[in-house]
C-alpha atoms as a PDB file:
ATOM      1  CA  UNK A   1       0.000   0.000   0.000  1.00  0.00           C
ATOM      2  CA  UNK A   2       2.981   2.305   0.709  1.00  0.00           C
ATOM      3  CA  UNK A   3       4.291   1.778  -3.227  1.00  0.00           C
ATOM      4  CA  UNK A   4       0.690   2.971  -4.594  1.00  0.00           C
ATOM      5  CA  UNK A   5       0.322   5.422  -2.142  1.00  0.00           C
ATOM      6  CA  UNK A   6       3.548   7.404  -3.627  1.00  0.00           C
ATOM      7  CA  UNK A   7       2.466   6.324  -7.045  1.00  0.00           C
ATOM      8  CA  UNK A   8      -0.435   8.341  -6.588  1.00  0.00           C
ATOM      9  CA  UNK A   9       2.013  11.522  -4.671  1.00  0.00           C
ATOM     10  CA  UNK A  10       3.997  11.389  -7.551  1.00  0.00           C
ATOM     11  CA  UNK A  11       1.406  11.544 -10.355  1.00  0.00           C
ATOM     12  CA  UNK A  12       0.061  14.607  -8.389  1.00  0.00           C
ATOM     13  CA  UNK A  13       3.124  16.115  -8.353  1.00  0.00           C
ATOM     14  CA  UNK A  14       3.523  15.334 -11.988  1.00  0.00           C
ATOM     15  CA  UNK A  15       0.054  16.946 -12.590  1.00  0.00           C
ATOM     16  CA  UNK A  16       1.449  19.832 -10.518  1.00  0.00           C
ATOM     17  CA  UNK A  17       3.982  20.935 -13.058  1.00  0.00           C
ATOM     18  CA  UNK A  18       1.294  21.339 -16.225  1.00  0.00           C
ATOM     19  CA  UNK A  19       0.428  24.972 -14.786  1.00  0.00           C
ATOM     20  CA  UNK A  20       3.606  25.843 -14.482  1.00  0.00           C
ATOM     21  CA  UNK A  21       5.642  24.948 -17.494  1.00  0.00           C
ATOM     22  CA  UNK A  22       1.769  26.771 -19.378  1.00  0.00           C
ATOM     23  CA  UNK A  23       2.795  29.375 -17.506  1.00  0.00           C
ATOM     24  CA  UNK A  24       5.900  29.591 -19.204  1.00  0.00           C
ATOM     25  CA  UNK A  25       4.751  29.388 -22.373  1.00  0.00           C
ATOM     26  CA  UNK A  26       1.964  31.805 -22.347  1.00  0.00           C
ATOM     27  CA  UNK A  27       4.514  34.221 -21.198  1.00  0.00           C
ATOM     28  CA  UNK A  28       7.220  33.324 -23.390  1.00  0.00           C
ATOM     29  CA  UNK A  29       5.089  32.998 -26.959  1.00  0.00           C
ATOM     30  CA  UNK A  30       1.774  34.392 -28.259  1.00  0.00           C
ATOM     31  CA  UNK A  31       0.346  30.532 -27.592  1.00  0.00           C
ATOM     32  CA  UNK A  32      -3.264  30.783 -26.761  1.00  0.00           C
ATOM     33  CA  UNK A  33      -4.557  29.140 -23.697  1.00  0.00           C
ATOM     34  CA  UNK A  34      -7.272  27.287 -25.978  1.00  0.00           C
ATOM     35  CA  UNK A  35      -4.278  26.354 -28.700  1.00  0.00           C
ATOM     36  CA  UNK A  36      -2.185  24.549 -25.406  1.00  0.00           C
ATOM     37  CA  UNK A  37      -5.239  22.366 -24.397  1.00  0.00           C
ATOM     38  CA  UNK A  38      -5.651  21.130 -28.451  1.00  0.00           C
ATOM     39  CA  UNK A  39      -2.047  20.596 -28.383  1.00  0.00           C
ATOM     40  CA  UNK A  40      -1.500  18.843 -25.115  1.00  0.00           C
ATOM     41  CA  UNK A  41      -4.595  16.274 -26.413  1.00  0.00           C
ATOM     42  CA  UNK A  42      -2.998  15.442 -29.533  1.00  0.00           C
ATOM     43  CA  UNK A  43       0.045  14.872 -28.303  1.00  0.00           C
ATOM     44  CA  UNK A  44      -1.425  12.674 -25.523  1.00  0.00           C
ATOM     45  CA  UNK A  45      -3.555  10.350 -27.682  1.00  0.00           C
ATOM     46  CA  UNK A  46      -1.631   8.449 -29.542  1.00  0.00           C
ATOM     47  CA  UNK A  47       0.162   7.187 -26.029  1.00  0.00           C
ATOM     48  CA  UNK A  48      -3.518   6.572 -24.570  1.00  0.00           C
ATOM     49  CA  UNK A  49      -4.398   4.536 -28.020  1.00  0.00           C
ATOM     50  CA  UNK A  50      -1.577   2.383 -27.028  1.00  0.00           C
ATOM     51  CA  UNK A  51      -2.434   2.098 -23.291  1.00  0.00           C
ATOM     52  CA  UNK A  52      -6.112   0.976 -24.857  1.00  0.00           C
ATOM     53  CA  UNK A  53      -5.200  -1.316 -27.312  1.00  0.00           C
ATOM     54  CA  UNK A  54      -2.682  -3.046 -23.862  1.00  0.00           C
ATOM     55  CA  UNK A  55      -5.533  -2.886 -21.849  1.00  0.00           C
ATOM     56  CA  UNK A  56      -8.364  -4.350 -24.608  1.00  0.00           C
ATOM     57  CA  UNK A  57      -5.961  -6.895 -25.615  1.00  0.00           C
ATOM     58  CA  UNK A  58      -5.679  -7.657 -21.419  1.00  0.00           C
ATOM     59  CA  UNK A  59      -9.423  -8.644 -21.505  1.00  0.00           C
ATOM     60  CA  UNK A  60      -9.176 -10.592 -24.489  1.00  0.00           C
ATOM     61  CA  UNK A  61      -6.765 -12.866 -23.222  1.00  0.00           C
ATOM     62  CA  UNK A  62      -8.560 -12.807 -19.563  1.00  0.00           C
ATOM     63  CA  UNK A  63     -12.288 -13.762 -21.863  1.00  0.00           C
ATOM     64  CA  UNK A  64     -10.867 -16.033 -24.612  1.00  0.00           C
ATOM     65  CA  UNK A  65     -13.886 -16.511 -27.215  1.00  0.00           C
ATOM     66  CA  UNK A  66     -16.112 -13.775 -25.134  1.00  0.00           C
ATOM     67  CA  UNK A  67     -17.230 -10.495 -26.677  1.00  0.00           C
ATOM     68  CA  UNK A  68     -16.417  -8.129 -23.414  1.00  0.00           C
ATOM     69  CA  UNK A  69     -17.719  -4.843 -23.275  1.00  0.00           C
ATOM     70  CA  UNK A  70     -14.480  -2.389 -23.846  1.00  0.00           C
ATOM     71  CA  UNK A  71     -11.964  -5.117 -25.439  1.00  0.00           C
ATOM     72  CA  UNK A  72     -12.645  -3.457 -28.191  1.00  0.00           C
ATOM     73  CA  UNK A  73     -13.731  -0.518 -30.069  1.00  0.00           C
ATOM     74  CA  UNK A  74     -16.777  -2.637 -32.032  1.00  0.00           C
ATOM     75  CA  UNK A  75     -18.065  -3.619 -28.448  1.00  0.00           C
ATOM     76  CA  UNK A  76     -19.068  -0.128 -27.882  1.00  0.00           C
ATOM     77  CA  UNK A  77     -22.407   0.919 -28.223  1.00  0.00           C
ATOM     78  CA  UNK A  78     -24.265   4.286 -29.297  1.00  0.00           C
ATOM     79  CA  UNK A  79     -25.492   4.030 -25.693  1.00  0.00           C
ATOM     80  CA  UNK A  80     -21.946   3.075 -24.090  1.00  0.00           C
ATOM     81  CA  UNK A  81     -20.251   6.008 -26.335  1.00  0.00           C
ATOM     82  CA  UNK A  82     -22.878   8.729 -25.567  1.00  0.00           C
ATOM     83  CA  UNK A  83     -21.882   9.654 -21.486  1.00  0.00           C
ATOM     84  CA  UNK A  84     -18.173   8.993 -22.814  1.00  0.00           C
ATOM     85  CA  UNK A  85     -18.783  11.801 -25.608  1.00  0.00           C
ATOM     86  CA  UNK A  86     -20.335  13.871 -22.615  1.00  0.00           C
ATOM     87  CA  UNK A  87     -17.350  13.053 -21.050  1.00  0.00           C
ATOM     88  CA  UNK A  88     -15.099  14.498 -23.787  1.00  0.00           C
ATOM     89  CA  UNK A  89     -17.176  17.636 -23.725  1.00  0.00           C
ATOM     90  CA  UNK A  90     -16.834  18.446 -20.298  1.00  0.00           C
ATOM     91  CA  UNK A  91     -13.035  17.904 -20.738  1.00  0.00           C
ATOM     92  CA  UNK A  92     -12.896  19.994 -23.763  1.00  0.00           C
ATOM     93  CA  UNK A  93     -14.711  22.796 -21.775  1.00  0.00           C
ATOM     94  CA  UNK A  94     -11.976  22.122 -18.721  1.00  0.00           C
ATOM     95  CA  UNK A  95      -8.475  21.949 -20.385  1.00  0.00           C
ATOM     96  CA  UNK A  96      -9.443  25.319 -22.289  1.00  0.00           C
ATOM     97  CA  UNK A  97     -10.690  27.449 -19.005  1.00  0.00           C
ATOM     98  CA  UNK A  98      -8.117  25.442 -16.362  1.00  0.00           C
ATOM     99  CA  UNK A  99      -5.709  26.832 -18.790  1.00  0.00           C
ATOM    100  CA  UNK A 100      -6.868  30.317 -19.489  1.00  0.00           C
ATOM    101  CA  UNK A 101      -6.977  30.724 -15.857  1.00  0.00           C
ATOM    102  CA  UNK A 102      -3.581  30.547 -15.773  1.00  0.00           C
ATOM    103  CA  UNK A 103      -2.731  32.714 -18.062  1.00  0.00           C
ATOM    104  CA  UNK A 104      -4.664  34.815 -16.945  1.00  0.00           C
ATOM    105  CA  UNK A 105      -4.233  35.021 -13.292  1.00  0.00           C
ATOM    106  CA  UNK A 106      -1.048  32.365 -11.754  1.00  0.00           C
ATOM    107  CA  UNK A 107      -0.850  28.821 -11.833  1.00  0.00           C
ATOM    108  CA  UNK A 108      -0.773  28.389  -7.912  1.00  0.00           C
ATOM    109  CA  UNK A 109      -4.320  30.033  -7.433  1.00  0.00           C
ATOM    110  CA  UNK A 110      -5.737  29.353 -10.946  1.00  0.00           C
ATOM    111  CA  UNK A 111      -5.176  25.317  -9.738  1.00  0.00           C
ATOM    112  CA  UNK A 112      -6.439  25.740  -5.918  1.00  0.00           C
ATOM    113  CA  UNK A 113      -9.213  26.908  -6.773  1.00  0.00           C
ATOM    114  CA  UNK A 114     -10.339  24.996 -10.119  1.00  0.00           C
ATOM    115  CA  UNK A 115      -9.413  21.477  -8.428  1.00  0.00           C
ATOM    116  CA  UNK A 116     -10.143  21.920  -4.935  1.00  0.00           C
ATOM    117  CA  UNK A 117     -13.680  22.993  -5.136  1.00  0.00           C
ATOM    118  CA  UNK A 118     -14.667  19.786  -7.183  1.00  0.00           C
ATOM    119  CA  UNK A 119     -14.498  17.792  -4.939  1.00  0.00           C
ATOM    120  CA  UNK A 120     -16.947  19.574  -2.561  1.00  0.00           C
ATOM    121  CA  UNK A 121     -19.601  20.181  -4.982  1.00  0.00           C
ATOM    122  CA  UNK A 122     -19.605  16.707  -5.599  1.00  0.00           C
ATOM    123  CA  UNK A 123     -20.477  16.043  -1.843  1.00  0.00           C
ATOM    124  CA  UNK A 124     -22.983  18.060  -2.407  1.00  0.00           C
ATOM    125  CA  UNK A 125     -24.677  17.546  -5.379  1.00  0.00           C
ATOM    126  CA  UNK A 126     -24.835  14.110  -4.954  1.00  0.00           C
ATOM    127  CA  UNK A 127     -28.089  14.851  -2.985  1.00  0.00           C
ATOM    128  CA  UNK A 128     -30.140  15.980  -5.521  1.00  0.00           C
ATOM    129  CA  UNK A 129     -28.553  14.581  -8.506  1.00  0.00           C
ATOM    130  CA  UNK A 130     -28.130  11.146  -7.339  1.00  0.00           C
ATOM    131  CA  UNK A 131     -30.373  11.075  -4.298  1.00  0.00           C
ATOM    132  CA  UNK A 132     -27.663  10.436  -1.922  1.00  0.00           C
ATOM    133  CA  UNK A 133     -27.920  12.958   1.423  1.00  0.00           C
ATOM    134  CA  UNK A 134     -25.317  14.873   2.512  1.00  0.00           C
ATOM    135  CA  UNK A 135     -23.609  14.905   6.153  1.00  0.00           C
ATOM    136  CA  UNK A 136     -22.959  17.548   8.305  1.00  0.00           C
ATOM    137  CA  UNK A 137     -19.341  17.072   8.023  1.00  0.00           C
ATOM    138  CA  UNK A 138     -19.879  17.198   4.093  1.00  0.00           C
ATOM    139  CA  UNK A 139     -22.089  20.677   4.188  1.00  0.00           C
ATOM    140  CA  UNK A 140     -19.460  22.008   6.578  1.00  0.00           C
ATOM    141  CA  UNK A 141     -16.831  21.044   3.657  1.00  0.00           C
ATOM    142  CA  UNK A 142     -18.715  22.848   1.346  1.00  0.00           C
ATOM    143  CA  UNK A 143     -19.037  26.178   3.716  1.00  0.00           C
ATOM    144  CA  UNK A 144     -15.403  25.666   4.247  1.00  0.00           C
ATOM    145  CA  UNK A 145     -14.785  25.558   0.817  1.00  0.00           C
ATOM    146  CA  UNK A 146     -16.515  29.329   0.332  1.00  0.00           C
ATOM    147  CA  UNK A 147     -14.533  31.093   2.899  1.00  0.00           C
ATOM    148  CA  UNK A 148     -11.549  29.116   1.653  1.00  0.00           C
ATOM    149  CA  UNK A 149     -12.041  30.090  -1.835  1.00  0.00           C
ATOM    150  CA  UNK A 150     -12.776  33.711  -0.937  1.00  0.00           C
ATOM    151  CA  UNK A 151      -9.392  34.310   0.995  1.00  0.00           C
ATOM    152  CA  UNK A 152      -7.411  32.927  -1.787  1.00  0.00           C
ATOM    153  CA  UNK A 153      -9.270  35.882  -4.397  1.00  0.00           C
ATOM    154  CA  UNK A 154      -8.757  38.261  -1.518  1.00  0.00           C
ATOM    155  CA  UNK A 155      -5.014  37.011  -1.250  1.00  0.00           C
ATOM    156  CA  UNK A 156      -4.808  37.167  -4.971  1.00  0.00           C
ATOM    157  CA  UNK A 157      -6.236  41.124  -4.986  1.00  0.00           C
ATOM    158  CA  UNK A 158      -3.357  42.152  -2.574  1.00  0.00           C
ATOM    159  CA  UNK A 159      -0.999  40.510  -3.963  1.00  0.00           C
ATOM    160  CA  UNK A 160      -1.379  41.650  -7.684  1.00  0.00           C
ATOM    161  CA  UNK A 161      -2.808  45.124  -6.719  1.00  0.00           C
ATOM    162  CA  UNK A 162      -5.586  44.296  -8.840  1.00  0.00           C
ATOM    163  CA  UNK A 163      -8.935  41.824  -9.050  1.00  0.00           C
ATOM    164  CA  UNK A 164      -8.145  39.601 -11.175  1.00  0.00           C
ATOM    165  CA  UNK A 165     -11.959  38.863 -12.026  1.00  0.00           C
ATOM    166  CA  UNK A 166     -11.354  37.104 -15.664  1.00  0.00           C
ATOM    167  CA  UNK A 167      -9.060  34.467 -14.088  1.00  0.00           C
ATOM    168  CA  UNK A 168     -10.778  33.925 -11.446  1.00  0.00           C
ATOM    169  CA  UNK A 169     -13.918  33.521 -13.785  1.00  0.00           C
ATOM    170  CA  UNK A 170     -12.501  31.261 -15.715  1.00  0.00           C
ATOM    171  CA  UNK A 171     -10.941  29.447 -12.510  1.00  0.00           C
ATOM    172  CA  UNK A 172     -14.435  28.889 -11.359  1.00  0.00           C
ATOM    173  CA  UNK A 173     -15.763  27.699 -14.982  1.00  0.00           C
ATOM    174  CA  UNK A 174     -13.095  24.737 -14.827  1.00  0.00           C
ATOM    175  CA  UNK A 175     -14.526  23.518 -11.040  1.00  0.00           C
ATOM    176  CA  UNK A 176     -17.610  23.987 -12.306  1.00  0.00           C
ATOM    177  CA  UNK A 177     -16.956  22.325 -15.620  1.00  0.00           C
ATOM    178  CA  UNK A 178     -14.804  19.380 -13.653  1.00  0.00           C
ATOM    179  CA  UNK A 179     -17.829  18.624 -11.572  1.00  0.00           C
ATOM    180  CA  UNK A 180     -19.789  18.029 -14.123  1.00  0.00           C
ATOM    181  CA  UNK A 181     -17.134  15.773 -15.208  1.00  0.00           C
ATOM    182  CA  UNK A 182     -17.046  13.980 -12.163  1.00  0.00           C
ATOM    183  CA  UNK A 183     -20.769  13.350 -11.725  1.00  0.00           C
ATOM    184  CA  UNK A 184     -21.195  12.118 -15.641  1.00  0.00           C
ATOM    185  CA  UNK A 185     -17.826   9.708 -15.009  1.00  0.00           C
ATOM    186  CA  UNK A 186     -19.007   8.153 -11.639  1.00  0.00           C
ATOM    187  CA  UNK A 187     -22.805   7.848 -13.260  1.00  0.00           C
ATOM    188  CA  UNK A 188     -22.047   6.403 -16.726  1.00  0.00           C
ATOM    189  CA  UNK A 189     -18.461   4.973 -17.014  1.00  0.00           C
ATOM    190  CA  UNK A 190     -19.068   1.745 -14.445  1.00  0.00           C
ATOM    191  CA  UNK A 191     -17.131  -1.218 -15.509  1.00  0.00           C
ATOM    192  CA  UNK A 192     -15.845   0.656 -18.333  1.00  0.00           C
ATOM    193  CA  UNK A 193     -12.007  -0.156 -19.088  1.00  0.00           C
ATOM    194  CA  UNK A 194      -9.817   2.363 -17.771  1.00  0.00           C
ATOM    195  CA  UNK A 195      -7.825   3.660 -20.731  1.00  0.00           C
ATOM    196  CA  UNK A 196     -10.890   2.901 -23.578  1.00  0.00           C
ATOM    197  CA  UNK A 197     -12.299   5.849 -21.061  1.00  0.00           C
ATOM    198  CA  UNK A 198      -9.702   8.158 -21.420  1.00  0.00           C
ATOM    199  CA  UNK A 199      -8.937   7.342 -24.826  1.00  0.00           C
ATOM    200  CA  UNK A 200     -12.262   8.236 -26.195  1.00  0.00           C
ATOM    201  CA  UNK A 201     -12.955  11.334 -23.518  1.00  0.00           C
ATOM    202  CA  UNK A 202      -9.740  13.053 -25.149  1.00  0.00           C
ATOM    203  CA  UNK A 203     -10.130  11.523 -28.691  1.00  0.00           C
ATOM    204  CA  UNK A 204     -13.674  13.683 -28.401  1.00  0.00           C
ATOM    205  CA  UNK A 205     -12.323  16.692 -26.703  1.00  0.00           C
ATOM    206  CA  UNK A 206      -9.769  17.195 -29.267  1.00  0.00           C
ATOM    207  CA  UNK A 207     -12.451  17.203 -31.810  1.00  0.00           C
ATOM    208  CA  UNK A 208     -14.527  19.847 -30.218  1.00  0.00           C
ATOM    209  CA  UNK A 209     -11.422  21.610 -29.355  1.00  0.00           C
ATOM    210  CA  UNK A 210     -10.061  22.145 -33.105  1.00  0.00           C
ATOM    211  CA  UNK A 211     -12.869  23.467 -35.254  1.00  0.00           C
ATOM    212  CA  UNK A 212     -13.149  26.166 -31.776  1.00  0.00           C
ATOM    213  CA  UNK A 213      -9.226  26.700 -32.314  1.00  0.00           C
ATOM    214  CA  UNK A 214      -8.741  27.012 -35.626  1.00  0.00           C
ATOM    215  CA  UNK A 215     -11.731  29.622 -36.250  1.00  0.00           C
ATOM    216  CA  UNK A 216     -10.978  32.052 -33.361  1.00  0.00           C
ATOM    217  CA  UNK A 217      -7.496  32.059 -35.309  1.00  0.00           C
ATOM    218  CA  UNK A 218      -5.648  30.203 -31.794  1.00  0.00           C
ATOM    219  CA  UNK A 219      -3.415  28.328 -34.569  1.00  0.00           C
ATOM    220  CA  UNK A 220      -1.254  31.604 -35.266  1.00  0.00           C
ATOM    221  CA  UNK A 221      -0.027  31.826 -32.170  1.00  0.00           C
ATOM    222  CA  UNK A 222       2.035  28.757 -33.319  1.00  0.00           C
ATOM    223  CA  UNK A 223       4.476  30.606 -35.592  1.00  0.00           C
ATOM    224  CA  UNK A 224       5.921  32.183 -32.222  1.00  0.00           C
ATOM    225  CA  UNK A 225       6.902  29.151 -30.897  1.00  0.00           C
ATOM    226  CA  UNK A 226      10.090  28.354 -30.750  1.00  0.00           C
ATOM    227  CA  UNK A 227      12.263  24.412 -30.260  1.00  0.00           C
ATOM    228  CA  UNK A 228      12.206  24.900 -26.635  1.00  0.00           C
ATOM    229  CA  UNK A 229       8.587  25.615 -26.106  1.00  0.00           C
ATOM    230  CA  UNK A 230       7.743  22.832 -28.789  1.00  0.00           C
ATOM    231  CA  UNK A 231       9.722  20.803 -25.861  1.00  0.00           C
ATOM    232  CA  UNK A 232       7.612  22.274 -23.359  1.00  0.00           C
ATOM    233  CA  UNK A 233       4.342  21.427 -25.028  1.00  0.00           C
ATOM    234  CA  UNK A 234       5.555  17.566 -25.528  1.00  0.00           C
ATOM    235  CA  UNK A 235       5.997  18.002 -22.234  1.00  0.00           C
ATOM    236  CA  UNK A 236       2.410  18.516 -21.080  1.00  0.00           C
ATOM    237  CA  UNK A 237       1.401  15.863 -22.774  1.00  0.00           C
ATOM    238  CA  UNK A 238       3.302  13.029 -22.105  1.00  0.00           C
ATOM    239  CA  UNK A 239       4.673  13.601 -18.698  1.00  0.00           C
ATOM    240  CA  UNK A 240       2.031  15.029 -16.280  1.00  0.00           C
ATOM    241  CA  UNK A 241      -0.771  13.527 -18.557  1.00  0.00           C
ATOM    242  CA  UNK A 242      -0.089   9.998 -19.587  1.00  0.00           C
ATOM    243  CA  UNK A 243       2.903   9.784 -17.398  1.00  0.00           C
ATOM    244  CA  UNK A 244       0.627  10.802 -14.397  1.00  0.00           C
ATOM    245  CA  UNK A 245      -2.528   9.136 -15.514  1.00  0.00           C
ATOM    246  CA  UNK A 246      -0.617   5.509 -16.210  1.00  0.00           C
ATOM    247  CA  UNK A 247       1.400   6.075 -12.019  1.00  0.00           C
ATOM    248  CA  UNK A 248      -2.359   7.265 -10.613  1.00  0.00           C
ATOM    249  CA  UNK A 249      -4.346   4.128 -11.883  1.00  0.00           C
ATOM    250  CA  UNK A 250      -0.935   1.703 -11.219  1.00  0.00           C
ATOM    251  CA  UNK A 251      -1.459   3.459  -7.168  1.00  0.00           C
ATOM    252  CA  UNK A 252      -4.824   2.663  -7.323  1.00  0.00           C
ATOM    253  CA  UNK A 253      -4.386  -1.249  -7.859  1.00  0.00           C
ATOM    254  CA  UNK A 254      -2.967  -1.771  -4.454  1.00  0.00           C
ATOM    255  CA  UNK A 255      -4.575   1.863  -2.411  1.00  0.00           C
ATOM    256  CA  UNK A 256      -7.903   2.005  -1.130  1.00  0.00           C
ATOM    257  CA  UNK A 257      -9.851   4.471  -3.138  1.00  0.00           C
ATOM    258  CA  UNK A 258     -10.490   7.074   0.185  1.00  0.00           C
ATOM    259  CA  UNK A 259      -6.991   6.808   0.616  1.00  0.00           C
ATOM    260  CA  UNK A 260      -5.879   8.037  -2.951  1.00  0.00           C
ATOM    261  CA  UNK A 261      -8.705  11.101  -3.007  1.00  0.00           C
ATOM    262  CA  UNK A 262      -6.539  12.242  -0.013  1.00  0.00           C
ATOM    263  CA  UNK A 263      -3.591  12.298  -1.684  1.00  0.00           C
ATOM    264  CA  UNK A 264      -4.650  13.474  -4.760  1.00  0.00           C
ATOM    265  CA  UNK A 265      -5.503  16.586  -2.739  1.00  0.00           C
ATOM    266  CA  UNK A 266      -1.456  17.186  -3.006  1.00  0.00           C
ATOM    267  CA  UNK A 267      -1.888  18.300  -6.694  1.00  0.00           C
ATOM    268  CA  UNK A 268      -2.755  21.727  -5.773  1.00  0.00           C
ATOM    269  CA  UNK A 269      -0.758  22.393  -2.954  1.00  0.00           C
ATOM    270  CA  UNK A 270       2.402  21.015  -5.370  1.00  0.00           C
ATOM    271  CA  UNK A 271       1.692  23.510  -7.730  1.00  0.00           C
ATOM    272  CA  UNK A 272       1.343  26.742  -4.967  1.00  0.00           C
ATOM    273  CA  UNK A 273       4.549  25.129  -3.852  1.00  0.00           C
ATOM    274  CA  UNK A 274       6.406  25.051  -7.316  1.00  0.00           C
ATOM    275  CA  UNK A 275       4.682  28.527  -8.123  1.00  0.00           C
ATOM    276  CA  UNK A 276       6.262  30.389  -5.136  1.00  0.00           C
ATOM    277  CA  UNK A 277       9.925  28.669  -5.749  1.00  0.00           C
ATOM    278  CA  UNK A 278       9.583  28.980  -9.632  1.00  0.00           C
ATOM    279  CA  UNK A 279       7.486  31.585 -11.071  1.00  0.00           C
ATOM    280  CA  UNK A 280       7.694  33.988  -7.515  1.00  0.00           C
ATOM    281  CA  UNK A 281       3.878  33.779  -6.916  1.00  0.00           C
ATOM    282  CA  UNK A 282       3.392  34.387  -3.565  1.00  0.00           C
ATOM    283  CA  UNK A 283      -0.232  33.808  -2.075  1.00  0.00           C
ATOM    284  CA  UNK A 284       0.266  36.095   1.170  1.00  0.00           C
ATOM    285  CA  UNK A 285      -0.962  34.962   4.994  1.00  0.00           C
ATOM    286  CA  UNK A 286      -4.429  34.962   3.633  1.00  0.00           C
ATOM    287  CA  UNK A 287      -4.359  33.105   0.641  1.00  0.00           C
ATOM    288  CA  UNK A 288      -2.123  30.630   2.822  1.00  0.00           C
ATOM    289  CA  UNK A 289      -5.031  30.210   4.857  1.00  0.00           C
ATOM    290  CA  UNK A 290      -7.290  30.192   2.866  1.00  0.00           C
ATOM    291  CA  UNK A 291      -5.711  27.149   0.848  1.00  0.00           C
ATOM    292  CA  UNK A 292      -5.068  25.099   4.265  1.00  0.00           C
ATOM    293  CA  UNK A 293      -8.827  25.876   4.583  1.00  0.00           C
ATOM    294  CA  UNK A 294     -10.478  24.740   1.263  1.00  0.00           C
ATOM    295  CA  UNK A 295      -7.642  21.397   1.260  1.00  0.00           C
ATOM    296  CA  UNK A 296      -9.348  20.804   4.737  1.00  0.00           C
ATOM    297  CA  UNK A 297     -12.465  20.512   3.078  1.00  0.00           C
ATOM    298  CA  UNK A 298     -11.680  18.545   0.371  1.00  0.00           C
ATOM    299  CA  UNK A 299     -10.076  16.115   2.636  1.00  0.00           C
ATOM    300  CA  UNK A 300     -13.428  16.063   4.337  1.00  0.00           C
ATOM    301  CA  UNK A 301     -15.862  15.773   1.410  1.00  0.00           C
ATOM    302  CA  UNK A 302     -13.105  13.040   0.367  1.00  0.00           C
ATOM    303  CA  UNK A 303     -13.271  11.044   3.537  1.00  0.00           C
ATOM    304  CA  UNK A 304     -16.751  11.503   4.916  1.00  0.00           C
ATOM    305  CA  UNK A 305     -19.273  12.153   1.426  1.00  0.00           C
ATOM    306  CA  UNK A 306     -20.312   9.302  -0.145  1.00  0.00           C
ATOM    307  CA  UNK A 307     -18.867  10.600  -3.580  1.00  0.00           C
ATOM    308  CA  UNK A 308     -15.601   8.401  -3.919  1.00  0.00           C
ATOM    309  CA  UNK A 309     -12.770  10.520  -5.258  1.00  0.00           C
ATOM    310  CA  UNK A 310     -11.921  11.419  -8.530  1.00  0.00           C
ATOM    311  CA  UNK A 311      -8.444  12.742 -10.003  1.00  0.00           C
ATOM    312  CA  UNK A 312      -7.725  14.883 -13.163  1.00  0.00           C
ATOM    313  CA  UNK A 313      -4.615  16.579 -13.909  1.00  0.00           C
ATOM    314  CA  UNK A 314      -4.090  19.885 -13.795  1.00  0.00           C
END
């Protein structure tokens, strides 16, 4: 349990470096946030193809002569492929605002608040959504959450002078967007093969993503890019997002599930970390506090709601 359990610390911490090394590169090129989320899923996919076709061809040998649902493309049906489409959507609709949060406010704050908050309205919206009631511990998470949330924009006023209200729009778009996420995985994606998931989630985001790119002109933003930044954007997506996703789900095989939502809680406090020793973001006392706060409460709504817990990368 102690080998999965760092598995799953270092896939956060893997996850952890996406909003920084975006950071660099919306600083360093005219790359649009949008353009980074296209590119980091095309780079990605063919690596998850090859993680599904390992995992299908897993099944086939485990059901010789049996037609198991997710060994192989043909097995899917319209039915099966419709939440994973919704899926896609939802991730299309969270790479591009996760990632325009950065660039538009920092990656330390952009990342607390759009992965932390998840969680919690999970907890909560499991009640009416999927008729399971809430604790008290879980609607004192979710209040917890609020005043967390609000001393990290306060934090994020003093220390850039300004409100940052755009980022921290779009911040609050990818929670909001990643919940939605969450709820359609855990209600439609039972028993489905782990990788055939992903694979078609991203394969679909990409494709919403590039008719969006390509008409609000996001691909001229590529003639600024220079070898290392091309390095940078390999680097999103292979390390931190197959890299990470591939050590999470190896965790998982030997961690109880409660166990990994705790640690996956590291994510965001990896990147504030990174942020303040790389890129000089600095949250101040309050946005310190308020991040111990809100990571409180997603601890909580991890260990005590009824929603198990799910991880993304940042």
């Amino acid at each position: 349990m102690i080998q999965g359990a760092l598995l799953i610390a270092l896939a956060a911490l893997l996850w952890a470096t996406t909003g920084i090394v975006a950071k660099f590169l919306f600083t360093g090129s005219d790359l649009q946030a949008i353009t980074l989320a296209l590119l980091r899923l095309l780079v990605a996919l063919p690596f998850f193809w090859l993680l599904m076709r390992r995992e299908q061809k897993q099944l086939q040998d485990a059901n010789p002569g049996q037609l198991v649902p997710g060994s192989s493309l043909r097995t899917l049906t319209f039915k099966t492929l419709l939440p994973l489409a919704a899926m896609g959507l939802f991730q299309a609709f969270y790479q591009g605002s996760y990632l325009l949060a950065v660039d538009l406010t920092g990656a330390g704050i952009a990342t607390l608040i759009s992965l932390c908050l998840p969680p919690v309205l999970v907890a909560i919206l499991a009640a009416p959504l999927l008729g399971e009631k809430p604790g008290l511990l879980t609607v004192l998470s979710a209040i917890a959450a609020i005043l967390g949330t609000s001393m990290l924009v306060i934090s994020d006023m003093e220390t850039a002078g300004s409100f940052r209200v755009a980022g921290i729009l779009m911040a609050l778009l990818a929670a909001a967007v990643y919940t939605g996420f969450t709820l359609t995985s855990r209600h439609n994606s039972a028993g489905m093969p782990v990788f055939t998931t992903a694979f078609i989630c991203f394969f679909t985001a990409a494709l919403i993503l590039l008719p969006v790119v390509a008409l609000s002109g996001g691909f001229d933003g590529l003639a600024t890019l220079q070898a290392r930044h091309w390095l940078m954007v390999v680097y999103i997506g292979v390390v931190p997002t197959c890299l990470g996703y591939l050590l999470f789900f190896k965790g998982m095989q030997n961690t109880p599930a409660t166990l990994s939502s705790i640690i996956v809680t590291l994510e965001p406090l990896f990147v504030a970390l990174l942020a303040w020793i790389i890129l000089g973001e600095v949250l101040g006392p309050t946005g310190i506090l308020g991040a111990v706060i809100l990571t409180v409460a997603v601890i909580i709504a991890s260990r005590y709601g009824k929603t198990p817990g799910t991880s993304e990368e940042g």
